[in-house]
C-alpha atoms as a PDB file:
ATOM      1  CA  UNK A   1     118.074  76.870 112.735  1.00  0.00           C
ATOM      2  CA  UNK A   2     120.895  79.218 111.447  1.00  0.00           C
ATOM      3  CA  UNK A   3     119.521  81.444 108.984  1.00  0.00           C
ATOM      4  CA  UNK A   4     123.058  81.454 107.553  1.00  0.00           C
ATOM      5  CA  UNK A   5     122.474  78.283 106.175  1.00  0.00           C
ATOM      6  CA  UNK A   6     119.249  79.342 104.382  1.00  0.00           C
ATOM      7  CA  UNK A   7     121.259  81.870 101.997  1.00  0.00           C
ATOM      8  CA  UNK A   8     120.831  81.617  98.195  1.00  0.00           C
ATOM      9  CA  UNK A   9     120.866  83.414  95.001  1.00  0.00           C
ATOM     10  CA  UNK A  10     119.331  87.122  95.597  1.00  0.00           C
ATOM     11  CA  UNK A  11     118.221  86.438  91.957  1.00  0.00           C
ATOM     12  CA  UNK A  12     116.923  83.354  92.450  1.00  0.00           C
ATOM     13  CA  UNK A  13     112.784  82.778  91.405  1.00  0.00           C
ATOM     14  CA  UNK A  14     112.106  81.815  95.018  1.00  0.00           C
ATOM     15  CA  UNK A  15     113.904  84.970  96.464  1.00  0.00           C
ATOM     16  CA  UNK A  16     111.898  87.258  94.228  1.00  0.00           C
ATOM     17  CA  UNK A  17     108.504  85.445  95.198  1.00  0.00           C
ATOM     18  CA  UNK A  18     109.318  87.311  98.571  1.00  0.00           C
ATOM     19  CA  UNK A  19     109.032  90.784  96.464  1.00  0.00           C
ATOM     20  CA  UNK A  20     106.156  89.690  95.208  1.00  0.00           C
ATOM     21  CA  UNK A  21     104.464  88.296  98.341  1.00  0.00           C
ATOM     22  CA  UNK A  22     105.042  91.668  99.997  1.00  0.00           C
ATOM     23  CA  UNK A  23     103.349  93.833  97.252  1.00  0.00           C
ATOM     24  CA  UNK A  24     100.364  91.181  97.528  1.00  0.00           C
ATOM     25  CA  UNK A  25      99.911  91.794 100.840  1.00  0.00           C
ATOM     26  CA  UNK A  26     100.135  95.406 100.727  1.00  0.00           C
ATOM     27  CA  UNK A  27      98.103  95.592  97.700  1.00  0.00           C
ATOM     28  CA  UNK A  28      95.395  93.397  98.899  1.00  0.00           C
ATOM     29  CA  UNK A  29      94.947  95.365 102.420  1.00  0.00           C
ATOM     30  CA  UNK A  30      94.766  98.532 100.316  1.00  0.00           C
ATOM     31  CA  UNK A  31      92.215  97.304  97.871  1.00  0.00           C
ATOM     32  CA  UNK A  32      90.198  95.525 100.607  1.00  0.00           C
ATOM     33  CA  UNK A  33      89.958  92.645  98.166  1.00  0.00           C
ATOM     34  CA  UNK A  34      91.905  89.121  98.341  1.00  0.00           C
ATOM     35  CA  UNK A  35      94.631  88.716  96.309  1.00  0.00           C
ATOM     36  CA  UNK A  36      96.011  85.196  95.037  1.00  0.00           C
ATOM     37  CA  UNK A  37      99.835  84.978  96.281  1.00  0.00           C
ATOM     38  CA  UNK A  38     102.293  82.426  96.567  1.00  0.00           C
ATOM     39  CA  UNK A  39     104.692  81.908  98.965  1.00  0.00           C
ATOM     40  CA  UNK A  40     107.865  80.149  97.722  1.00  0.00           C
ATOM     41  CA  UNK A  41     107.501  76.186  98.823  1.00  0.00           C
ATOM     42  CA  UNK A  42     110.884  76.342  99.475  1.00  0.00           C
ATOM     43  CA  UNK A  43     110.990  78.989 101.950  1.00  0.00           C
ATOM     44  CA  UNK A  44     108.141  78.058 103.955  1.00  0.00           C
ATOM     45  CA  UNK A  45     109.703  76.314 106.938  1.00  0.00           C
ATOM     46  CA  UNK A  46     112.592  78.949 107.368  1.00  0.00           C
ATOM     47  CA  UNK A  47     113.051  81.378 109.934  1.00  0.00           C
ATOM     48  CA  UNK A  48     114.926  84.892 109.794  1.00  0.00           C
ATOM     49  CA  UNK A  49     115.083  87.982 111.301  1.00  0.00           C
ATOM     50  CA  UNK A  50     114.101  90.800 108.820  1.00  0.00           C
ATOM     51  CA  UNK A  51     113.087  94.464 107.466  1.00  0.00           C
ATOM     52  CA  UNK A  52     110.594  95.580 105.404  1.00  0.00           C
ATOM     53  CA  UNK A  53     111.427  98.816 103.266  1.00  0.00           C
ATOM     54  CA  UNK A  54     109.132 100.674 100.942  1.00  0.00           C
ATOM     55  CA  UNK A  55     110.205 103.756  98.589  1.00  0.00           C
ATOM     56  CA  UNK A  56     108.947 105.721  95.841  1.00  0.00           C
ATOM     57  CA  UNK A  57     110.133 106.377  92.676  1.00  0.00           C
ATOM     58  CA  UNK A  58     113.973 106.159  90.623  1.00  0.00           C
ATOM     59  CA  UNK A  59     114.989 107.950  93.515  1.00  0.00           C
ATOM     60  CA  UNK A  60     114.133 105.882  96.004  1.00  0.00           C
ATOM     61  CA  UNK A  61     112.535 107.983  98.398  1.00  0.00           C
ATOM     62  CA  UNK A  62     112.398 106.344 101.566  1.00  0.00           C
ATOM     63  CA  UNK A  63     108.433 105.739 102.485  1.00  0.00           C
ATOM     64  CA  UNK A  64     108.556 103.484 105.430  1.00  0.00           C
ATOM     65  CA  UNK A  65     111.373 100.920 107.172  1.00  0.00           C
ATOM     66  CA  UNK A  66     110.251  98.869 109.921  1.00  0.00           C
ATOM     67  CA  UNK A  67     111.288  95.268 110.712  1.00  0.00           C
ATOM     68  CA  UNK A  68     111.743  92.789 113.379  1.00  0.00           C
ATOM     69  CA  UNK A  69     115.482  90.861 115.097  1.00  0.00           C
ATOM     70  CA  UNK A  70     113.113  87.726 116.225  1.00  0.00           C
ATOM     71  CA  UNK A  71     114.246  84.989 113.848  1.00  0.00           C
ATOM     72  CA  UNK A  72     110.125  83.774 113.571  1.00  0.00           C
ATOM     73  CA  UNK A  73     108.743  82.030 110.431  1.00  0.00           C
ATOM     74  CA  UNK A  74     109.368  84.126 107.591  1.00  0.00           C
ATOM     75  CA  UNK A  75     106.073  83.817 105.759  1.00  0.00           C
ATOM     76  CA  UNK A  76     104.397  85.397 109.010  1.00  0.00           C
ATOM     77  CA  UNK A  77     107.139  87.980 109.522  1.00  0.00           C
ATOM     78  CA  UNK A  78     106.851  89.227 106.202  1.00  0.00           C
ATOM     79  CA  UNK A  79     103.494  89.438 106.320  1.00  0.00           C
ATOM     80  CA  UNK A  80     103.317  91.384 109.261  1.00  0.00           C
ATOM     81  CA  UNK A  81     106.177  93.865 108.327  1.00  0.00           C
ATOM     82  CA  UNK A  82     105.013  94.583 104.813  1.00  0.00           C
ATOM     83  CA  UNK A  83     101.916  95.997 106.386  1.00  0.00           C
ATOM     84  CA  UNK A  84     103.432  97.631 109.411  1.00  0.00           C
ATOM     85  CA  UNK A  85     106.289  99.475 107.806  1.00  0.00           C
ATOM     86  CA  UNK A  86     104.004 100.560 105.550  1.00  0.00           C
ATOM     87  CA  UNK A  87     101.174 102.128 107.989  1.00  0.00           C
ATOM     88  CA  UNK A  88     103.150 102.555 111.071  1.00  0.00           C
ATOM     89  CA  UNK A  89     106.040 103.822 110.544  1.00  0.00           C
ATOM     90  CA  UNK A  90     105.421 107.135 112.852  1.00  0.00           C
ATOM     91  CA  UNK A  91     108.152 109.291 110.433  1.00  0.00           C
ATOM     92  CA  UNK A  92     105.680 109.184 107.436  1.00  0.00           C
ATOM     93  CA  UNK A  93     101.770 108.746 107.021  1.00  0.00           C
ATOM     94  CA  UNK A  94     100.307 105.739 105.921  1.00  0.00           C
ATOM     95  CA  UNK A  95     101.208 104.659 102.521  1.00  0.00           C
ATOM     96  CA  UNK A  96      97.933 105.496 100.229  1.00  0.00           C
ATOM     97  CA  UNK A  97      96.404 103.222  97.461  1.00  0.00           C
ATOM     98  CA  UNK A  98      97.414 105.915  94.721  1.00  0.00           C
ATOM     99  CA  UNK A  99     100.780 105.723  95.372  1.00  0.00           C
ATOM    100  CA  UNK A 100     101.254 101.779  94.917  1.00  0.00           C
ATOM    101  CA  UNK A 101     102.421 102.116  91.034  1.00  0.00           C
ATOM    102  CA  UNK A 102     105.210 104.465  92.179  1.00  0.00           C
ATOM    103  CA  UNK A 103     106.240 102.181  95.180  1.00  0.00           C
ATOM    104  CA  UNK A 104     109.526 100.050  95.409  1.00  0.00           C
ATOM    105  CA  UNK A 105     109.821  96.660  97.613  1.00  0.00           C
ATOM    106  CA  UNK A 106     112.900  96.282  99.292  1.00  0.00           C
ATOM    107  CA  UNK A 107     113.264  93.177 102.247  1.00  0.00           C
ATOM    108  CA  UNK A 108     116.729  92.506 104.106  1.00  0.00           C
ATOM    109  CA  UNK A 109     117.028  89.144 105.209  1.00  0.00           C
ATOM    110  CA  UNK A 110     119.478  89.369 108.457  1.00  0.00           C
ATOM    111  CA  UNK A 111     121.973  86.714 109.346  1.00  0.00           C
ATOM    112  CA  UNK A 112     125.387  86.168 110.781  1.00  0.00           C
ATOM    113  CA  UNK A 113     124.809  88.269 114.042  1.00  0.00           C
ATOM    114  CA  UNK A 114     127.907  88.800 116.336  1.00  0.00           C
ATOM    115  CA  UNK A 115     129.060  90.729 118.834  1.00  0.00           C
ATOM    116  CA  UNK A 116     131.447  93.524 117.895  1.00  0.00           C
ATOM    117  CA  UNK A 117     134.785  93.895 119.973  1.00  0.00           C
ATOM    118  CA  UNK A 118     134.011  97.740 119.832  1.00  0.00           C
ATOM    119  CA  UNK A 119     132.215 100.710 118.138  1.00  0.00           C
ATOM    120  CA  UNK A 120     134.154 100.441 115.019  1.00  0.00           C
ATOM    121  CA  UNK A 121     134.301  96.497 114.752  1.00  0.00           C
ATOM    122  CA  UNK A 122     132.328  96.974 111.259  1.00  0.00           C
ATOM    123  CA  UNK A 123     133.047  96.775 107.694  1.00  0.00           C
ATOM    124  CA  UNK A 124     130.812  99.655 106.190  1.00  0.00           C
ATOM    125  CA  UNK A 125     128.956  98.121 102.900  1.00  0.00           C
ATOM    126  CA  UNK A 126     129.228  94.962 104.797  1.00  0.00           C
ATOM    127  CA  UNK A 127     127.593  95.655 108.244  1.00  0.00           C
ATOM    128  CA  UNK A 128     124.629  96.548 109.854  1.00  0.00           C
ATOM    129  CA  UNK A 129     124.851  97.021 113.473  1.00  0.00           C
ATOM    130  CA  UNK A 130     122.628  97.495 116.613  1.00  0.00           C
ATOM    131  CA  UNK A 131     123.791  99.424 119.598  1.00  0.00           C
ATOM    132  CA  UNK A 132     122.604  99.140 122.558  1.00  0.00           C
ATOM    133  CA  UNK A 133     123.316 101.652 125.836  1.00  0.00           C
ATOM    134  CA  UNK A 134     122.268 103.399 129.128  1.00  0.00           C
ATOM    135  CA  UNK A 135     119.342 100.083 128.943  1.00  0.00           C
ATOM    136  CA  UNK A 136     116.947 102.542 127.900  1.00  0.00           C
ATOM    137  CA  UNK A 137     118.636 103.366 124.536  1.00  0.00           C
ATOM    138  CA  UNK A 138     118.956 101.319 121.160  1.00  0.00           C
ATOM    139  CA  UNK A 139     118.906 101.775 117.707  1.00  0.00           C
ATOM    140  CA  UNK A 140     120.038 100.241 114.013  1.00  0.00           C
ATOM    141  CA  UNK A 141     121.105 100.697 110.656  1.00  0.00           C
ATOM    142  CA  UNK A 142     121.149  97.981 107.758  1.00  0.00           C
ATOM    143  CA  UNK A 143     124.325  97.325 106.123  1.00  0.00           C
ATOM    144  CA  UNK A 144     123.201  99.950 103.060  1.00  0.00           C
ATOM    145  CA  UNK A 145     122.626 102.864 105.288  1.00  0.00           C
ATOM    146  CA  UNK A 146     126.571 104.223 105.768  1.00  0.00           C
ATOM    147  CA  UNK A 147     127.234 103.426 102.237  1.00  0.00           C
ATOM    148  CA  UNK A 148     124.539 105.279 100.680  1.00  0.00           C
ATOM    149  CA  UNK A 149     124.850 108.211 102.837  1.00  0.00           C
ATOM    150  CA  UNK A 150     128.526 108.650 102.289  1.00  0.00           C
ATOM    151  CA  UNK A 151     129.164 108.152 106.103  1.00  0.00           C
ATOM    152  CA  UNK A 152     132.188 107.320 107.760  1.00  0.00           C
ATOM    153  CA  UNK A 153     132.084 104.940 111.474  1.00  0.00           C
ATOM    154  CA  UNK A 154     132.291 108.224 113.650  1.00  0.00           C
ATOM    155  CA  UNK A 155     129.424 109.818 111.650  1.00  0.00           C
ATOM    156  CA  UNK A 156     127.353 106.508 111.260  1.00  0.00           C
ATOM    157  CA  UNK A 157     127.612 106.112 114.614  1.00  0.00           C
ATOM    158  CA  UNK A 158     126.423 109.963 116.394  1.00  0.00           C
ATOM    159  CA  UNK A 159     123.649 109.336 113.670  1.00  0.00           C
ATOM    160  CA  UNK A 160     122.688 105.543 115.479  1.00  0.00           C
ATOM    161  CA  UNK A 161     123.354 107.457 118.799  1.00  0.00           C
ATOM    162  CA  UNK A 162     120.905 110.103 118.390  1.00  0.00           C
ATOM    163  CA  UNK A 163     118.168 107.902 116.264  1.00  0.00           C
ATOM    164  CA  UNK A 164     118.231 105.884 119.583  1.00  0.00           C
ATOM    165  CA  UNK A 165     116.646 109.162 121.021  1.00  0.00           C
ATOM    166  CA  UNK A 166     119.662 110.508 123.735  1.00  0.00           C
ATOM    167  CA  UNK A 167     120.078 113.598 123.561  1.00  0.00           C
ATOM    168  CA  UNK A 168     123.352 113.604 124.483  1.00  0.00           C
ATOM    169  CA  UNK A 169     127.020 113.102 122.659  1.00  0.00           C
ATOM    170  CA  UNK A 170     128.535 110.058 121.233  1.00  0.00           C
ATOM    171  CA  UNK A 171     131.791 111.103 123.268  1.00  0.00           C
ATOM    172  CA  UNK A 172     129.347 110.696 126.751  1.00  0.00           C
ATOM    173  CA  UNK A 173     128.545 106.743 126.096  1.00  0.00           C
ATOM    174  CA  UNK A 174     130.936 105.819 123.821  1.00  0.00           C
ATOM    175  CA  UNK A 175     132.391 103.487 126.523  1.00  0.00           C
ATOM    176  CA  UNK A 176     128.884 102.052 127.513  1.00  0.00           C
ATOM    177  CA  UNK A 177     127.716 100.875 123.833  1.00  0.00           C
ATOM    178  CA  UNK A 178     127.025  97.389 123.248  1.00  0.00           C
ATOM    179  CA  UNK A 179     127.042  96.712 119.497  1.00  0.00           C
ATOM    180  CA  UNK A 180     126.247  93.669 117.405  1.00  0.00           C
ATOM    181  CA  UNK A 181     126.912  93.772 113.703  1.00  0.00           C
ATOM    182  CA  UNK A 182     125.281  91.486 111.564  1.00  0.00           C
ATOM    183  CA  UNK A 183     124.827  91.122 107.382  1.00  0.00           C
ATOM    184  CA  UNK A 184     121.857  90.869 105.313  1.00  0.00           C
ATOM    185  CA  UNK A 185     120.878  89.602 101.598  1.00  0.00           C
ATOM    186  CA  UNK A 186     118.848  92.688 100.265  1.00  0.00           C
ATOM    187  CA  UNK A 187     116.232  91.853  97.313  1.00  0.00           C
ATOM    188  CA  UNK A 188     114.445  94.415  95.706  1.00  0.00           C
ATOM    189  CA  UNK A 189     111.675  94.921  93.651  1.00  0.00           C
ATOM    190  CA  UNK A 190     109.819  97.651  91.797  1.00  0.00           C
ATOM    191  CA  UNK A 191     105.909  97.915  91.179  1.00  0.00           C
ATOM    192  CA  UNK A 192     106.970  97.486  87.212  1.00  0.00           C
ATOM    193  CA  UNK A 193     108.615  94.112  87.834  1.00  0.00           C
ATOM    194  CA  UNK A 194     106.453  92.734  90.266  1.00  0.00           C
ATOM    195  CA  UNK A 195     103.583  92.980  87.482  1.00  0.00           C
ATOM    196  CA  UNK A 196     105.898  91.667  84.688  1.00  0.00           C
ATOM    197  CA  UNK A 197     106.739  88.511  87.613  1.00  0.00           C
ATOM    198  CA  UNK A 198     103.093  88.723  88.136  1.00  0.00           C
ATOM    199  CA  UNK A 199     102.054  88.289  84.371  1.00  0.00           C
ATOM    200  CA  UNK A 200     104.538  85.012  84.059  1.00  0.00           C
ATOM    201  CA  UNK A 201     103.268  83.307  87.069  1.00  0.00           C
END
């Protein structure tokens, strides 16, 4: 299936049941007790590739960001990557119960993957993109992560280079990079509008 196809309205009720299925999860782990959820009917049967991000505050401080390319059933995936980007993500400790009414939900759903003529075959805004190099190295950014950090394609890219974990230059495997770009439909969600959603359910 071409999770393409699957695309609707980032506003849309369904869409948003995502946000909330993903601070149910989280919440319910952290509480130890079982939460009722629901998982859009809709969305049940569709498959995509996707992150999990979880921040704090107006600010958005970033708390954890882990996801997954295997387009898999997207109930399950989110699932699993609600929990793991917010416990294993080995840049920041686990994510504690008192924190949940400061937390933020964000989940990129990843489609229209291609293969980039070159290194700066990307739209910034518009792209994420995946590099992979030397078959040890690889690394990604989602389409938000240039934009927001006021980085050009030269910049975005040592960054992707070195968050791959060589320690060398971008100039040294410039040549050996293969890249695939690909787009995503963000949603997002704070812990104040997930109990408003919560309340009208």
């Amino acid at each position: 299936m071409d999770p393409s196809s699957t695309i609707e309205d980032p506003n849309s009720p369904d869409l948003k049941l995502l946000c909330v299925f993903a601070f149910d999860t989280l919440i319910s782990k952290l509480s130890k007790q079982k939460i009722s959820s629901i998982f859009p009917e809709s969305l049940k049967l569709k498959k995509f590739p996707l992150f999990v991000t979880w921040t704090t505050g107006p600010s958005k401080s970033l708390r954890g960001c882990i996801g997954t390319f295997k387009s898999d059933n997207l109930e399950s995936n989110l699932r699993q990557f609600a929990l793991t980007a917010a416990f294993e993500d080995s840049r920041f400790n686990p994510i504690k119960f008192s924190e949940i009414k400061n937390l933020n939900v964000g989940i990129s759903l990843l489609t229209n993957f291609e293969k980039a003529k070159n290194c700066y075959d990307w739209e910034i805004g518009k792209h994420g993109i995946q590099i992979n190099f030397l078959k040890y190295y690889h690394a990604t950014f989602l389409p938000e992560v240039a934009l927001e950090h006021k980085m050009d394609k030269e910049t975005t890219l040592r960054e992707l280079v070195y968050k791959s974990g060589y320690k060398g230059q971008l100039e040294d495997v410039i040549d050996k990079i293969e890249m695939t770009r690909y787009q995503s439909l963000k949603l997002f969600m704070t812990y104040d509008d997930y109990l408003k959603f919560k309340n009208n359910l």
